[in-house]
Every structure is written in structure tokens, then in C-alpha cells.
Protein backbone atom coordinates (compact mmCIF):
# COMPACT_ATOMS: atom_id res chain seq x y z
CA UNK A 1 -58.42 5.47 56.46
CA UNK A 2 -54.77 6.21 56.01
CA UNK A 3 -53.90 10.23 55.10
CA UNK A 4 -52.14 8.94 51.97
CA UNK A 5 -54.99 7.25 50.57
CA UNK A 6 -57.15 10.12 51.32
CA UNK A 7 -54.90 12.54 49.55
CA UNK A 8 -55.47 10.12 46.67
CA UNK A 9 -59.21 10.28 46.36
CA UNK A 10 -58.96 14.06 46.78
CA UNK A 11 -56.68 14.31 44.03
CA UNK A 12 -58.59 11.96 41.95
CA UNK A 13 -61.87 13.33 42.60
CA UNK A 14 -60.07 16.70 42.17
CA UNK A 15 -59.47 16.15 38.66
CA UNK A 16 -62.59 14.37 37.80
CA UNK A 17 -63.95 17.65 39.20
CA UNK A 18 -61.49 19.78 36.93
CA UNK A 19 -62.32 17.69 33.55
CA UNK A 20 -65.63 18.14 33.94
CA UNK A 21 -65.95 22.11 34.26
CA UNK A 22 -63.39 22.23 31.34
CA UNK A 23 -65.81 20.25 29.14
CA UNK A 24 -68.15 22.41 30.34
CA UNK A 25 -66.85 25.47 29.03
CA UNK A 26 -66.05 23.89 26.13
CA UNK A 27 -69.75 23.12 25.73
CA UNK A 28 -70.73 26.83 26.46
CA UNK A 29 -68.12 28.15 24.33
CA UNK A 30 -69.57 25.63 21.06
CA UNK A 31 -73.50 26.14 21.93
CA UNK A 32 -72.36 30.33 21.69
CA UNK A 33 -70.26 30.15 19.00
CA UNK A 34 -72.63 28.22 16.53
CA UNK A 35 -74.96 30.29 14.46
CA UNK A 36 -78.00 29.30 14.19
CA UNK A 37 -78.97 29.58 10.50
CA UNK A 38 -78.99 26.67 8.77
CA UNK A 39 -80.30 26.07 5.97
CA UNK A 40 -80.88 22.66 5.05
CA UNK A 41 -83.44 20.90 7.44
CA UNK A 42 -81.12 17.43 7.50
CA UNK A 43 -78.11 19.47 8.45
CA UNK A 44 -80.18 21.39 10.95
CA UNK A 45 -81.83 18.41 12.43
CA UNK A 46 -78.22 16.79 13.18
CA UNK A 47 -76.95 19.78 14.68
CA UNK A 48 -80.00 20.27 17.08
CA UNK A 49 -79.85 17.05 17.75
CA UNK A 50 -76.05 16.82 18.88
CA UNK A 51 -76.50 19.89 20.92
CA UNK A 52 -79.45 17.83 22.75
CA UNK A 53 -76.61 15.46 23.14
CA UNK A 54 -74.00 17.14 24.44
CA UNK A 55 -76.86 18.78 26.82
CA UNK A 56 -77.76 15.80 28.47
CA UNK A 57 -74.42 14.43 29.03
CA UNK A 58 -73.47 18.42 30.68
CA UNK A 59 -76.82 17.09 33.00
CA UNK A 60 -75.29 13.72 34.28
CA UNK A 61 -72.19 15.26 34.93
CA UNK A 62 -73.81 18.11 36.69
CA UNK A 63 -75.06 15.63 38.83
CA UNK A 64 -71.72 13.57 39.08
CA UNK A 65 -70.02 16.92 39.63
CA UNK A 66 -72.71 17.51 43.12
CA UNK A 67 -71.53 14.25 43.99
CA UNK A 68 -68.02 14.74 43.71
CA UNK A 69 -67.98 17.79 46.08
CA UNK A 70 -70.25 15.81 48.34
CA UNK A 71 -67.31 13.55 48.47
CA UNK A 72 -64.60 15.75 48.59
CA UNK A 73 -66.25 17.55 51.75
CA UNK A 74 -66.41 14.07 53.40
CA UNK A 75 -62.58 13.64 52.59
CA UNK A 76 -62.13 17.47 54.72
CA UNK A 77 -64.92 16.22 57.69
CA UNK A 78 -63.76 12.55 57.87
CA UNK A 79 -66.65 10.67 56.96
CA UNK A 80 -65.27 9.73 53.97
CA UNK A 81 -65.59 6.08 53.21
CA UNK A 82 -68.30 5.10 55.72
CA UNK A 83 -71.76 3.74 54.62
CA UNK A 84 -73.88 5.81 55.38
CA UNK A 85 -76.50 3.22 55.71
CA UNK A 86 -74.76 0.67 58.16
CA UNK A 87 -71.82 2.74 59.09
CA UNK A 88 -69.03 0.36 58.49
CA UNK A 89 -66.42 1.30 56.11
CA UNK A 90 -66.43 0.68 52.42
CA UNK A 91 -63.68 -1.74 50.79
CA UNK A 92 -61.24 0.19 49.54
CA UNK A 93 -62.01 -1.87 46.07
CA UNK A 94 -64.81 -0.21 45.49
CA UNK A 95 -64.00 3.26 46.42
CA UNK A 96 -61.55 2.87 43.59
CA UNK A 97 -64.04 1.72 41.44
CA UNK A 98 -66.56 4.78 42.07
CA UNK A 99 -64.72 7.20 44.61
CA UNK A 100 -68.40 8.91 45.02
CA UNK A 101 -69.89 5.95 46.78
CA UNK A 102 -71.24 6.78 49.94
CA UNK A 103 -72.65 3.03 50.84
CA UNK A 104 -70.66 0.01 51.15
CA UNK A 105 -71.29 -3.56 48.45
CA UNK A 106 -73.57 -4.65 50.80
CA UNK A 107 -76.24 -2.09 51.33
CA UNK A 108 -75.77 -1.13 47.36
CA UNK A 109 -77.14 -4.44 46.69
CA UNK A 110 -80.12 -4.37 48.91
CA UNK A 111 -80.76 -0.99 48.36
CA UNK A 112 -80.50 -2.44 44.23
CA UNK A 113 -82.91 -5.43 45.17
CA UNK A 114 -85.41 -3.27 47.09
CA UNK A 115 -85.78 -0.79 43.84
CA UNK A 116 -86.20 -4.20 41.99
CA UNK A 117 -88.64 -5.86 43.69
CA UNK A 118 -90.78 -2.00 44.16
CA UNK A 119 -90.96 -2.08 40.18
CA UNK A 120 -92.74 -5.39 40.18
């Protein structure tokens, strides 16, 4: 893969990367700064359960973040874009699409079919 297009996903993946600290924080920062005596059992009900929330959408992008540096390390070791299941390289298309990817359409979709046909 050309430098310049690798400097893109880096940069890309960069930012992803940078967003999703910040909202991070910003999560931190709310869950501190909220006191946690409130009165009326409807109010508090809504606010636990927007923290829960927020929580589990800081837990996929916790995830997503692990990927992300997975990626971003296969950008520095030049691996990235290869499928790591057959090897060949992944179409640019769908790097664009998810920039995380680490196998190509093809083994996605039997690797999608397999997990399919095991829940059965």
C-alpha cells in the first residue's frame, strides 16, 4: 500500500483515537461532577439510567479504541491491510469503510456464515 494512503488511515484512525478519549473525559468529568442526591425516585431512575448509558457506550469504544491501536501498530510494522486469515490484501473500499478491519470481504463473510450456521 502506497505511503500516502497509509498516512491517511493513521491520521484517520488518529483522530477516531483522539475523539474517543475526549468523550471519555468528558464522561469522567459528568459521572464526578453529579451529586448523587436526588430526591425524587423518577428523576433518580432517569439519571441512573443515562449514566448506565453513557457507561456502556465508554465499553464499546473501549473496545473500538484496542482496536484502533491494534491498527495503528500494523500501519508502523506493515501489516496493515492484509487479512489475516488468507493473507491477501483488503480492498481499499472497505478499509475506508471500517479502517480497523483486519480480514478482507471474503473471509468476513465466511467467518459471518460460520457464526450463523454454529447458532443453529
Amino acid at each position: 500500500m502506497e505511503q500516502i494512503v497509509l498516512d491517511k488511515f493513521r491520521e484517520q484512525l488518529t483522530a477516531k483515537r483522539e475523539d474517543i478519549l475526549k468523550e471519555a473525559e468528558r464522561t469522567l468529568s459528568e459521572l464526578t461532577d453529579q451529586s448523587g442526591n436526588i430526591p425524587d425516585p423518577n428523576d433518580r431512575a432517569s439519571a441512573e439510567s443515562g449514566r448506565n448509558f453513557e457507561l456502556r457506550i465508554r465499553q464499546r469504544e473501549q473496545k473500538l479504541l484496542s482496536k484502533i491501536e491494534e491498527a495503528i501498530q500494523r500501519i508502523e510494522d506493515g501489516d496493515y491491510g492484509e487479512c489475516d486469515s488468507c493473507g491477501e490484501l483488503i480492498g481499499l473500499k472497505r478499509l475506508e469503510a471500517r479502517p480497523v478491519t483486519t480480514l478482507c470481504i471474503e473471509c468476513k463473510t465466511a467467518q459471518e456464515n460460520k457464526e450463523k450456521s454454529q447458532r443453529k
